[in-house]
N, C-alpha and C. Protein backbone atom coordinates (compact mmCIF):
# COMPACT_ATOMS: atom_id res chain seq x y z
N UNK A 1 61.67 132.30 65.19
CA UNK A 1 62.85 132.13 66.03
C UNK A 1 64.10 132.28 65.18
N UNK A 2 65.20 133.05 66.19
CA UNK A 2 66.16 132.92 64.94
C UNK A 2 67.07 131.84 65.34
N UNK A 3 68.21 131.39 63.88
CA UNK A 3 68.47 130.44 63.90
C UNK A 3 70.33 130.71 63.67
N UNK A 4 71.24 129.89 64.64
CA UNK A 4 72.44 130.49 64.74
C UNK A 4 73.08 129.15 63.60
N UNK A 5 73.96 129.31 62.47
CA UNK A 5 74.49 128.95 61.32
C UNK A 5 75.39 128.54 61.46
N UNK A 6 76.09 127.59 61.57
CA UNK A 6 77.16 126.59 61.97
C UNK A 6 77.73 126.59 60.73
N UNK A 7 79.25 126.95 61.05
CA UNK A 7 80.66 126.72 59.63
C UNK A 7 79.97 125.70 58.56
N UNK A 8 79.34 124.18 59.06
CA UNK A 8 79.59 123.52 58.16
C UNK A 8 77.94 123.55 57.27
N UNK A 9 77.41 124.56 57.34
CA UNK A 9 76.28 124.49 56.33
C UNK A 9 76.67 126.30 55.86
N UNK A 10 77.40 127.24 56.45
CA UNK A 10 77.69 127.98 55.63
C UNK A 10 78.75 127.84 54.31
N UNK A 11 79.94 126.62 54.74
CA UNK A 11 80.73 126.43 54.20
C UNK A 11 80.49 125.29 52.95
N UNK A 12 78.80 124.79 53.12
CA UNK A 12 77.81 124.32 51.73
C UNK A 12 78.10 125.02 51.03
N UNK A 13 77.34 126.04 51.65
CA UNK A 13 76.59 127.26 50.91
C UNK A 13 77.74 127.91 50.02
N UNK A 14 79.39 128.13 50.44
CA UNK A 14 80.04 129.25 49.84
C UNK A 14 81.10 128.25 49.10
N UNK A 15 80.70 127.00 48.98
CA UNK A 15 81.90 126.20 48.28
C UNK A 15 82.16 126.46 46.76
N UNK A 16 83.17 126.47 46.23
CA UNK A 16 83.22 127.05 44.86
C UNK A 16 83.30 126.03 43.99
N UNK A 17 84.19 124.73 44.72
CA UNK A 17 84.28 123.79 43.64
C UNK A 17 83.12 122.85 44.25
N UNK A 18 83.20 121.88 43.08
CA UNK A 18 82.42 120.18 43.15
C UNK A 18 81.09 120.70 43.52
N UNK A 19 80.60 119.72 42.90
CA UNK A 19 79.08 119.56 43.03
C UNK A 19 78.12 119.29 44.45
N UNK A 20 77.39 119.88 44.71
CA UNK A 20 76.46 119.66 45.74
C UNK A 20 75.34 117.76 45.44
N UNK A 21 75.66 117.40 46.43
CA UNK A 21 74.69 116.15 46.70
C UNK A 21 73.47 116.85 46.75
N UNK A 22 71.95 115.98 46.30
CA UNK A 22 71.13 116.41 46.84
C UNK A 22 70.70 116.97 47.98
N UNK A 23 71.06 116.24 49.01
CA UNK A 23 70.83 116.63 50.56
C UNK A 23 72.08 117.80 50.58
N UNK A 24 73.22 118.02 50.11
CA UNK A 24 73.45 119.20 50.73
C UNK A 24 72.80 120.59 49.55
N UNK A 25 72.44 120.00 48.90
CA UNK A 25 71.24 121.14 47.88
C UNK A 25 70.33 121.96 48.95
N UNK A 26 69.70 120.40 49.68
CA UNK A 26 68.52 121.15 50.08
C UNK A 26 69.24 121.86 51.74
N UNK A 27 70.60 121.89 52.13
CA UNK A 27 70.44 121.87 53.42
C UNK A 27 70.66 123.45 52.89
N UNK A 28 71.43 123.83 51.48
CA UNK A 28 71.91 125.11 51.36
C UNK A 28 70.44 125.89 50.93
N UNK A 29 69.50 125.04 50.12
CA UNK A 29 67.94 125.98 50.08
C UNK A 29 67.70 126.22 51.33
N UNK A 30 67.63 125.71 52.51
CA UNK A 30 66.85 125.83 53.83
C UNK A 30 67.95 127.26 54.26
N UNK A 31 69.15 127.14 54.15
CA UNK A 31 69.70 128.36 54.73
C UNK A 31 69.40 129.67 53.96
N UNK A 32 69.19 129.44 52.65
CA UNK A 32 69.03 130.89 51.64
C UNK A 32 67.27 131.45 52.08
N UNK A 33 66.33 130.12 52.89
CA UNK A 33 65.03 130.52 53.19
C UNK A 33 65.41 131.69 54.82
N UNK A 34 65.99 131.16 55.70
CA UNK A 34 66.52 131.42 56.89
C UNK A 34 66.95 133.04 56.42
N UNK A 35 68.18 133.05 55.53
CA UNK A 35 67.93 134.41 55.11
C UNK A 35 67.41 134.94 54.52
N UNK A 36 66.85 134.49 53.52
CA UNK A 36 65.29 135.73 52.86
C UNK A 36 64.27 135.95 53.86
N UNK A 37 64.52 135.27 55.08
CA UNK A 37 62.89 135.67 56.18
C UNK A 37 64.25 136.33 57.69
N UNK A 38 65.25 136.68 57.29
CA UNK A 38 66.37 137.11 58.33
C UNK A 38 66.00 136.44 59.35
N UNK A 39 66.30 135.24 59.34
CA UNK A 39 66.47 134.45 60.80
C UNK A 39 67.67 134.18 60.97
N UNK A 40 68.77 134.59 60.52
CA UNK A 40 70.24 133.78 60.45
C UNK A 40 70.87 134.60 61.88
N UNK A 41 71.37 134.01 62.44
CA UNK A 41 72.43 134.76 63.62
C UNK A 41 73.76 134.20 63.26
N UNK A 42 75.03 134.95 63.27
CA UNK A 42 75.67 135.10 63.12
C UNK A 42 76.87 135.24 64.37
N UNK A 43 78.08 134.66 64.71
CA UNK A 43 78.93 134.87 66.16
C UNK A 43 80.43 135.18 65.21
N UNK A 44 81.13 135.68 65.95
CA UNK A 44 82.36 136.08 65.19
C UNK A 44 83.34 134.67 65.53
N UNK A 45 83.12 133.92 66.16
CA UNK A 45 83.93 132.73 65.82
C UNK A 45 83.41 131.64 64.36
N UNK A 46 82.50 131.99 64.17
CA UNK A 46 81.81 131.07 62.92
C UNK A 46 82.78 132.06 61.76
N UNK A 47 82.54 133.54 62.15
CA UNK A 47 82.99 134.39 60.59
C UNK A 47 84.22 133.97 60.55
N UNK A 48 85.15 133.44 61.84
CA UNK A 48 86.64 133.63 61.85
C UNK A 48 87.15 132.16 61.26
N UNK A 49 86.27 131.03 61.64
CA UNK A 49 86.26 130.24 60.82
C UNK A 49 85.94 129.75 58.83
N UNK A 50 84.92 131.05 58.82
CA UNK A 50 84.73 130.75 57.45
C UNK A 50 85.98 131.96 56.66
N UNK A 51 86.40 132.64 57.27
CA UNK A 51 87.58 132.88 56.73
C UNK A 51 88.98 132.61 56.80
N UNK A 52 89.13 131.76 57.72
CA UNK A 52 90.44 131.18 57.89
C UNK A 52 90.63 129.90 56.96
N UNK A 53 91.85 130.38 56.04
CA UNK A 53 92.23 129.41 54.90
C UNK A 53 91.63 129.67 53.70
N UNK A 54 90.94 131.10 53.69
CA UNK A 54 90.90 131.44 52.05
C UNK A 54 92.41 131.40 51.10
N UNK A 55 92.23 131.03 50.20
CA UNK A 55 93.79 130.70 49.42
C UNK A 55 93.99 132.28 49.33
N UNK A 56 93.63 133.21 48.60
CA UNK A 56 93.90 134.37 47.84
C UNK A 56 92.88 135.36 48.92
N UNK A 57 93.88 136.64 48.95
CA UNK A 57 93.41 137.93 49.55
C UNK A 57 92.07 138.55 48.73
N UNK A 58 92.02 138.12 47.25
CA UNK A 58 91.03 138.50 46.59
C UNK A 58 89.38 137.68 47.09
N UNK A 59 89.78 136.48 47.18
CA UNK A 59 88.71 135.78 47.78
C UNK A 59 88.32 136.10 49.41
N UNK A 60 89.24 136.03 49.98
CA UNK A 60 89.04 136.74 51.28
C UNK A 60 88.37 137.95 51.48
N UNK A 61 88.40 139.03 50.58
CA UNK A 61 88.01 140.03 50.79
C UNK A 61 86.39 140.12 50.18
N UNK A 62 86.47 139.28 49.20
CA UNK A 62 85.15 139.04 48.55
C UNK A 62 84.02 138.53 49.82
N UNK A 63 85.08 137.34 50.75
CA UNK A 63 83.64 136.56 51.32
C UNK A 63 83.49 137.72 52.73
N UNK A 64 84.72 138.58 52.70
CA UNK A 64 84.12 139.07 54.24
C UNK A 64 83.19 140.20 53.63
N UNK A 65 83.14 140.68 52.61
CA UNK A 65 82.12 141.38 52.10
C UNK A 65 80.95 140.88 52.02
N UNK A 66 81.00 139.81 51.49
CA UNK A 66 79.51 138.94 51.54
C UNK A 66 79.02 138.92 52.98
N UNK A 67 79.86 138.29 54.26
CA UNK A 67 79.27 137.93 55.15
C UNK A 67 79.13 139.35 56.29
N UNK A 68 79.71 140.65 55.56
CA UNK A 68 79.29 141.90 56.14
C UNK A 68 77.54 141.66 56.36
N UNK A 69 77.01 141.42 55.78
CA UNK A 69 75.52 141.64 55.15
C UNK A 69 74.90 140.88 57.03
N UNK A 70 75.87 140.27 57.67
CA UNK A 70 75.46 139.47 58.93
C UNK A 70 76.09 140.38 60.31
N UNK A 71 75.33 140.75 61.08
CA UNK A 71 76.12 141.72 61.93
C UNK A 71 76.19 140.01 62.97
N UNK A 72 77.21 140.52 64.00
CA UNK A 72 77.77 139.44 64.95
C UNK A 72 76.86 139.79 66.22
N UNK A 73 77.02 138.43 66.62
CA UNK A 73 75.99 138.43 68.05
C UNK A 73 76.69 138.98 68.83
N UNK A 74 76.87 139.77 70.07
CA UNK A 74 77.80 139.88 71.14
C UNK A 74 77.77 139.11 71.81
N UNK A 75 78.60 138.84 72.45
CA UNK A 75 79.32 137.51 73.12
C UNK A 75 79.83 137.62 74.86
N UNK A 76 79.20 137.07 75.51
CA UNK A 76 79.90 137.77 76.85
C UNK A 76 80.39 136.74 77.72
N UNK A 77 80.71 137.39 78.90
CA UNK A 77 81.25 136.55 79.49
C UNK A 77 81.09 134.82 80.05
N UNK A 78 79.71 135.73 80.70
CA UNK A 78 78.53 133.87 80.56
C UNK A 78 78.44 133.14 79.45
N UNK A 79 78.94 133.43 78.39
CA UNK A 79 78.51 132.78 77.28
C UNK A 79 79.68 131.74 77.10
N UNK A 80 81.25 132.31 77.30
CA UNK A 80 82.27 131.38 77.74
C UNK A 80 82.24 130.72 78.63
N UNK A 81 81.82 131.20 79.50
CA UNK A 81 81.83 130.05 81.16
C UNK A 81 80.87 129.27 80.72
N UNK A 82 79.70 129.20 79.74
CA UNK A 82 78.62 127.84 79.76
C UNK A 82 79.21 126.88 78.80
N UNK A 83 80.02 127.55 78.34
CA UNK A 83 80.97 126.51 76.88
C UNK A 83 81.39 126.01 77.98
N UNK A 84 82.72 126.29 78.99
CA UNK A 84 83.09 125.27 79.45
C UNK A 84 82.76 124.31 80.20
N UNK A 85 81.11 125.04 81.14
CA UNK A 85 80.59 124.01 81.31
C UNK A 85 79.73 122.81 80.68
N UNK A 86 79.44 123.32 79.46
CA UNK A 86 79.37 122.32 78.71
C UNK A 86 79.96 121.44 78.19
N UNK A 87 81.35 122.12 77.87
CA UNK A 87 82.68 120.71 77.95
C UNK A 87 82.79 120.05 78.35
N UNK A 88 82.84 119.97 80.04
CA UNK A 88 82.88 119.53 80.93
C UNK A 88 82.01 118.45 80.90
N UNK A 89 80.69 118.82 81.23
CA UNK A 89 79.04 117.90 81.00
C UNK A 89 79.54 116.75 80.08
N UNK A 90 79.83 117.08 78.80
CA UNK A 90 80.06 115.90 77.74
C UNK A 90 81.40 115.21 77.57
N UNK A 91 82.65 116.03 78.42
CA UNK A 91 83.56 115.35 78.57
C UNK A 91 83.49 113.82 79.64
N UNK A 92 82.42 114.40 80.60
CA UNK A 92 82.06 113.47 81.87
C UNK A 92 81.36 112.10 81.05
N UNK A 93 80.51 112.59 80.04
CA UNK A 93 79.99 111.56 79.24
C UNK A 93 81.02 110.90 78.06
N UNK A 94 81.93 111.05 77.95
CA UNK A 94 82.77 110.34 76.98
C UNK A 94 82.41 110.78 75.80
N UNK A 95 81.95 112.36 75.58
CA UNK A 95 81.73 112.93 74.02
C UNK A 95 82.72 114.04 74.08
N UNK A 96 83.58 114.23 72.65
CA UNK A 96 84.16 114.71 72.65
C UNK A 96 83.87 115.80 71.70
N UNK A 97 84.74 117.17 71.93
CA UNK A 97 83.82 118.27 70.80
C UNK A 97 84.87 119.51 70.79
N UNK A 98 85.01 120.15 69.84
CA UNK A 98 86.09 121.51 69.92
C UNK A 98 85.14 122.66 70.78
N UNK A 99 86.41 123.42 71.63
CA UNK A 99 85.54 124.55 72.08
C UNK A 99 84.45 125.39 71.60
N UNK A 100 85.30 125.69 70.45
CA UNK A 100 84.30 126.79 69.24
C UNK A 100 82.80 125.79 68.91
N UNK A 101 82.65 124.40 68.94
CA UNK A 101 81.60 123.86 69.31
C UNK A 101 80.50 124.02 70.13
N UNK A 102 81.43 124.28 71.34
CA UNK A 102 80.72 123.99 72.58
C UNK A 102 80.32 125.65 73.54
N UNK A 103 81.35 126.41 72.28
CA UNK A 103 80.53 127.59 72.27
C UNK A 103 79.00 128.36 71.26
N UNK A 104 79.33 127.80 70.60
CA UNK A 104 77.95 127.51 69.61
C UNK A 104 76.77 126.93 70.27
N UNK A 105 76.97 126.03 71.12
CA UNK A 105 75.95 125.62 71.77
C UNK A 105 75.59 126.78 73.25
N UNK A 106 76.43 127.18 73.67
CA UNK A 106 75.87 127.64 75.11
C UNK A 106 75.49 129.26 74.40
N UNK A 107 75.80 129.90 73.20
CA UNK A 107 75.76 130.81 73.12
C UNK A 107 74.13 130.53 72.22
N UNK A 108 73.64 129.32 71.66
CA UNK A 108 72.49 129.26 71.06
C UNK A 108 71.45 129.21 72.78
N UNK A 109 71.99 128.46 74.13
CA UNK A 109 70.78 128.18 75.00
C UNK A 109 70.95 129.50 75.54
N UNK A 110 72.09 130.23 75.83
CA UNK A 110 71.58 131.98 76.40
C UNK A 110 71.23 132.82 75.54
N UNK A 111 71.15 133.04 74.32
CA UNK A 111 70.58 133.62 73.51
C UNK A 111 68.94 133.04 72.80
N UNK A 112 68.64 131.96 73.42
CA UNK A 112 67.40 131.05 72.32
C UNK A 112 67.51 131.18 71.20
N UNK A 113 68.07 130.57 70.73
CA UNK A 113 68.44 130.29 69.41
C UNK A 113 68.48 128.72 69.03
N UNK A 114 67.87 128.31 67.80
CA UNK A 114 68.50 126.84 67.33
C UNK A 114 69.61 126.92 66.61
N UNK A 115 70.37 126.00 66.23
CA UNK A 115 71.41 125.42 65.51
C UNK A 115 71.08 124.70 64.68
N UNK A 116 71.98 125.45 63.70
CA UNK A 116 71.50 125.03 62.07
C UNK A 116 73.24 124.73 61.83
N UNK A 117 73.10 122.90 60.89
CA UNK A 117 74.60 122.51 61.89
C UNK A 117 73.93 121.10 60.64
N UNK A 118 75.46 120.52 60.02
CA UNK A 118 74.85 119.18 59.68
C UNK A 118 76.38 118.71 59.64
N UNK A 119 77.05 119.24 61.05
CA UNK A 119 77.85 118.29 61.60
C UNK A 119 77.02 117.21 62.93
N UNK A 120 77.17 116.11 62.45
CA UNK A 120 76.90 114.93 63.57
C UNK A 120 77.04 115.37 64.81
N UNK A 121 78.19 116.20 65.24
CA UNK A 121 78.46 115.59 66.64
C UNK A 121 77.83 116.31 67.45
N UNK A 122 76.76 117.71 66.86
CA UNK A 122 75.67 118.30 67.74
C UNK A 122 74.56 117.06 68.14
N UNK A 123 74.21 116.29 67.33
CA UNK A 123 73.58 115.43 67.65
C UNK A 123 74.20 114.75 69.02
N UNK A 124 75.00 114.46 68.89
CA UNK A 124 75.88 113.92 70.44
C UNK A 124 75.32 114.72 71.31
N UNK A 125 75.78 115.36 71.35
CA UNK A 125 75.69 117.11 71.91
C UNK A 125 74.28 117.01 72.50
N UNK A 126 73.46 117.34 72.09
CA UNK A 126 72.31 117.19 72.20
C UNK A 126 70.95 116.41 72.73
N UNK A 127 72.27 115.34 73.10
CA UNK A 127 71.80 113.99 74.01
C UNK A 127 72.09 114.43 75.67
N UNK A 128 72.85 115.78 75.74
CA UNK A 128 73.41 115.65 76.74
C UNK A 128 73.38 117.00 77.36
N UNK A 129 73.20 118.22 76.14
CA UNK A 129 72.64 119.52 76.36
C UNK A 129 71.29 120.03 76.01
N UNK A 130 71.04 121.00 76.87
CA UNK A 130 69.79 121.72 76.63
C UNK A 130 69.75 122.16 74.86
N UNK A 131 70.27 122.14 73.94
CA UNK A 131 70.26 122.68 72.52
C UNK A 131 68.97 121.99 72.22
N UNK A 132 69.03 123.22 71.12
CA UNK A 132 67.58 122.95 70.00
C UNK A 132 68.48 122.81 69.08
N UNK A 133 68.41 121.90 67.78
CA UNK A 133 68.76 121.68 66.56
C UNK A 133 68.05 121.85 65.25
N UNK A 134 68.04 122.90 64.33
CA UNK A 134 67.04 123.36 63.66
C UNK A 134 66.92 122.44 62.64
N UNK A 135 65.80 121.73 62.31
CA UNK A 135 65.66 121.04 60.89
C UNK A 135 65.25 119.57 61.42
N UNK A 136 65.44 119.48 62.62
CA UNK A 136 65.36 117.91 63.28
C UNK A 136 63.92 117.62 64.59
């Protein structure tokens, strides 16, 4: 199955400074396995995030080269309308979440895909949506 890569375990993976904790060691081995067996999916709001706020044009150009190597999922229309109904769903429940979240999720249940993610608040999420969460 493939597995769609959430900012905050790519942004493990491409950190330049400070040291990795164990656990985020192993969350960045589990993603380098994901891509040596090409299970990684890729959406152009994740790429637009991992490049927004590179300091230097030199680094910028470096990581969109790197993350060339990932073609982007296409994205359609249903895929926005289930974000917002998913907003909605967890807004009704008193969970709160950014769009680009809650598009990650509806674009992992119309595409089947899990989420590979070691932000918490999919876990929320997940109490309340159809998502698969990869690793859990």
């Amino acid at each position: 199955m493939k597995v769609l890569v959430d900012t905050s375990i790519w942004s493990l993976a491409l950190r330049r400074r400070g040291v990795l904790s164990e656990d985020e060691k192993v969350l960045v081995s589990v993603l380098i396995d994901l891509i040596d067996d090409a299970r990684v999916v890729m959406i152009g709001p994740i790429r637009q995030e991992l490049l927004s706020g590179v300091s230097s044009m030199s680094q910028f150009n470096e990581l969109t080269e790197h993350l060339q190597s990932f073609e982007d999922l296409p994205l359609y229309r249903e895929y926005y309308e289930r974000a917002a109904d998913f907003f909605n769903i967890c807004r009704r429940s008193g969970v709160q979440g950014s769009h680009i979240d809650f598009l990650i999720c509806a674009v992992a249940v119309e595409a089947d895909l899990q989420i590979y993610t070691s932000d918490r608040d999919f876990i929320l999420y997940a109490k309340h949506l159809p998502i698969r969460l990869y690793g859990t």
